[in-house]
N, C-alpha and C. Protein backbone atom coordinates (compact mmCIF):
# COMPACT_ATOMS: atom_id res chain seq x y z
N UNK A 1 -75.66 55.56 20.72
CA UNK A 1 -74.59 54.80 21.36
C UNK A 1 -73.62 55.77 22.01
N UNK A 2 -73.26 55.31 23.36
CA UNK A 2 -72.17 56.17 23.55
C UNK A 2 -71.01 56.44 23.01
N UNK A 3 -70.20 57.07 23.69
CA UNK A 3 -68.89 57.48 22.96
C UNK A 3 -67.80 56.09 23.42
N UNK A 4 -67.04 55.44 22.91
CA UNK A 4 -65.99 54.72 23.53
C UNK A 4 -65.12 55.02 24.54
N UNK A 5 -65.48 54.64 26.07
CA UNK A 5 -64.60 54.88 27.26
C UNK A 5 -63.22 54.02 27.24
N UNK A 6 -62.50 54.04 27.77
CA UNK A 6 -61.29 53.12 28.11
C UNK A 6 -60.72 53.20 29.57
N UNK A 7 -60.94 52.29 30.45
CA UNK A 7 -59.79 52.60 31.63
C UNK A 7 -58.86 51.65 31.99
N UNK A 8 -57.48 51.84 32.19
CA UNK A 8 -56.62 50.78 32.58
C UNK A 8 -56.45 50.91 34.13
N UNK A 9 -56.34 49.65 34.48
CA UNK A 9 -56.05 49.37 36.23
C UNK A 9 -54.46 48.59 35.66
N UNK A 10 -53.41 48.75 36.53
CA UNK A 10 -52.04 48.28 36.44
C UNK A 10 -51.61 48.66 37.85
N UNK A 11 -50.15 48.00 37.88
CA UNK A 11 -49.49 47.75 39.50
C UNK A 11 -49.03 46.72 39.48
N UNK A 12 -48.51 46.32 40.62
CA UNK A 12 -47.76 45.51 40.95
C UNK A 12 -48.87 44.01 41.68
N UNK A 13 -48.62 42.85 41.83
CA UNK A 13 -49.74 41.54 42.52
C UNK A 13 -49.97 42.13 43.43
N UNK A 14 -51.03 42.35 43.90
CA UNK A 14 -51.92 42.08 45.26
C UNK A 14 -52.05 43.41 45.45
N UNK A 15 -52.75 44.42 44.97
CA UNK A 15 -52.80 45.67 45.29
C UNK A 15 -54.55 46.02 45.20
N UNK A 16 -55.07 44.99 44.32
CA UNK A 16 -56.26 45.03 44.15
C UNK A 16 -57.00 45.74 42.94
N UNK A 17 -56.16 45.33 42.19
CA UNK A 17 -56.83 46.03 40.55
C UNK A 17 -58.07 45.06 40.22
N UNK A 18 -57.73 43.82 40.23
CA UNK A 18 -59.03 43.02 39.98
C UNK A 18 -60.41 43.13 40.67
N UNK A 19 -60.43 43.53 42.10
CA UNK A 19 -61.26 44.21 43.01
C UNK A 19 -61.67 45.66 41.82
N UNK A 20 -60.56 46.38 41.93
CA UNK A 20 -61.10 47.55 41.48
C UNK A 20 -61.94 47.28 39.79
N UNK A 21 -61.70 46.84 39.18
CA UNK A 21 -61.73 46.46 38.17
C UNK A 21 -63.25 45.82 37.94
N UNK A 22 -63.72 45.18 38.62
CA UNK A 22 -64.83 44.72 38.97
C UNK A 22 -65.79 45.46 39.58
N UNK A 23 -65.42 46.24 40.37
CA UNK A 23 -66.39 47.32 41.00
C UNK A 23 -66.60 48.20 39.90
N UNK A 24 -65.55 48.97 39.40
CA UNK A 24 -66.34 50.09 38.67
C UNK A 24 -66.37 49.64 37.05
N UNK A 25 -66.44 48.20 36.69
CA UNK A 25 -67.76 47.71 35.68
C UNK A 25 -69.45 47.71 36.32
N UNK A 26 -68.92 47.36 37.47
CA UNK A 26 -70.95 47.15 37.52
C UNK A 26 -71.20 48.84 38.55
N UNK A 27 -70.45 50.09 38.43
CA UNK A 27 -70.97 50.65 38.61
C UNK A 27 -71.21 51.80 37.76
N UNK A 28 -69.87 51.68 36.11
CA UNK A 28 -70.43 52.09 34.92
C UNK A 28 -72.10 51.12 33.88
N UNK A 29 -71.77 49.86 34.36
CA UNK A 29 -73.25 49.04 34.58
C UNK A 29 -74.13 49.59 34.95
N UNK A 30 -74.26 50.40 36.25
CA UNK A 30 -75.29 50.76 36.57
C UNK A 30 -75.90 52.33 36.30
N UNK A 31 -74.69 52.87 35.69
CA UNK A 31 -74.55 54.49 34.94
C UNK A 31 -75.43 54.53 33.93
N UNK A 32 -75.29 52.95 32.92
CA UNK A 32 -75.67 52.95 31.48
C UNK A 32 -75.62 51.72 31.75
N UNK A 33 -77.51 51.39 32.23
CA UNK A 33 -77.74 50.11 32.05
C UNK A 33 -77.92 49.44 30.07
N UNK A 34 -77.83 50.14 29.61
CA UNK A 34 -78.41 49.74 28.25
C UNK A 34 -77.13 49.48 26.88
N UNK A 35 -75.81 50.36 28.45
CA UNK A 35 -74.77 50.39 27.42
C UNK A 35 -73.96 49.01 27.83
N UNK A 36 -73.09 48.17 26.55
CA UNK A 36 -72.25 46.89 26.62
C UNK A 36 -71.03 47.51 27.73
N UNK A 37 -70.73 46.91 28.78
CA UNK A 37 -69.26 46.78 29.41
C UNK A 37 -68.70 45.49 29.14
N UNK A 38 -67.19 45.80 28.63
CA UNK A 38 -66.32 44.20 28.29
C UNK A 38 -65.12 44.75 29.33
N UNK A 39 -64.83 43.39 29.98
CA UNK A 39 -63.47 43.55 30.38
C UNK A 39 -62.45 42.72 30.30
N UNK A 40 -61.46 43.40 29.99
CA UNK A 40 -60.31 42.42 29.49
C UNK A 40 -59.33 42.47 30.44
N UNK A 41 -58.94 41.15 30.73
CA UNK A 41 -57.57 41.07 31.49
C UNK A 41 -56.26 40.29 30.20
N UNK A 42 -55.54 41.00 31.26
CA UNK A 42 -53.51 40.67 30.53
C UNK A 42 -53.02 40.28 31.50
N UNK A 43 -52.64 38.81 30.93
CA UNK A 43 -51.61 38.32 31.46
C UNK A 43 -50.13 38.51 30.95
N UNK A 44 -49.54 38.72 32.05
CA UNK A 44 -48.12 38.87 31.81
C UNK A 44 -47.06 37.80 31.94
C-alpha cells in the first residue's frame, strides 16, 4: 500500500479549485490505478 498523500485546494469562489481538484484525482488515478483516491469537499 502506498504511503498516505494529502493535498488541499483553497481560495476564494470561482477560482477553480473544484476544476483543479478533479483533474489531479483522475490523474493521481491514473499514477496508481490500483491505489483508493477519496475526495472530500468543505463547506463553509
Amino acid at each position: 500500500m502506498a504511503a498516505l498523500r494529502q493535498i488541499a485546494f483553497y481560495g476564494k469562489g470561482g477560482i477553480g479549485k473544484s476544476t483543479t481538484k478533479i483533474v489531479s484525482a483522475a490523474v493521481a488515478k491514473g499514477l496508481a490505478p490500483m491505489e483508493p483516491v477519496i475526495l472530500f469537499g468543505a463547506a463553509a
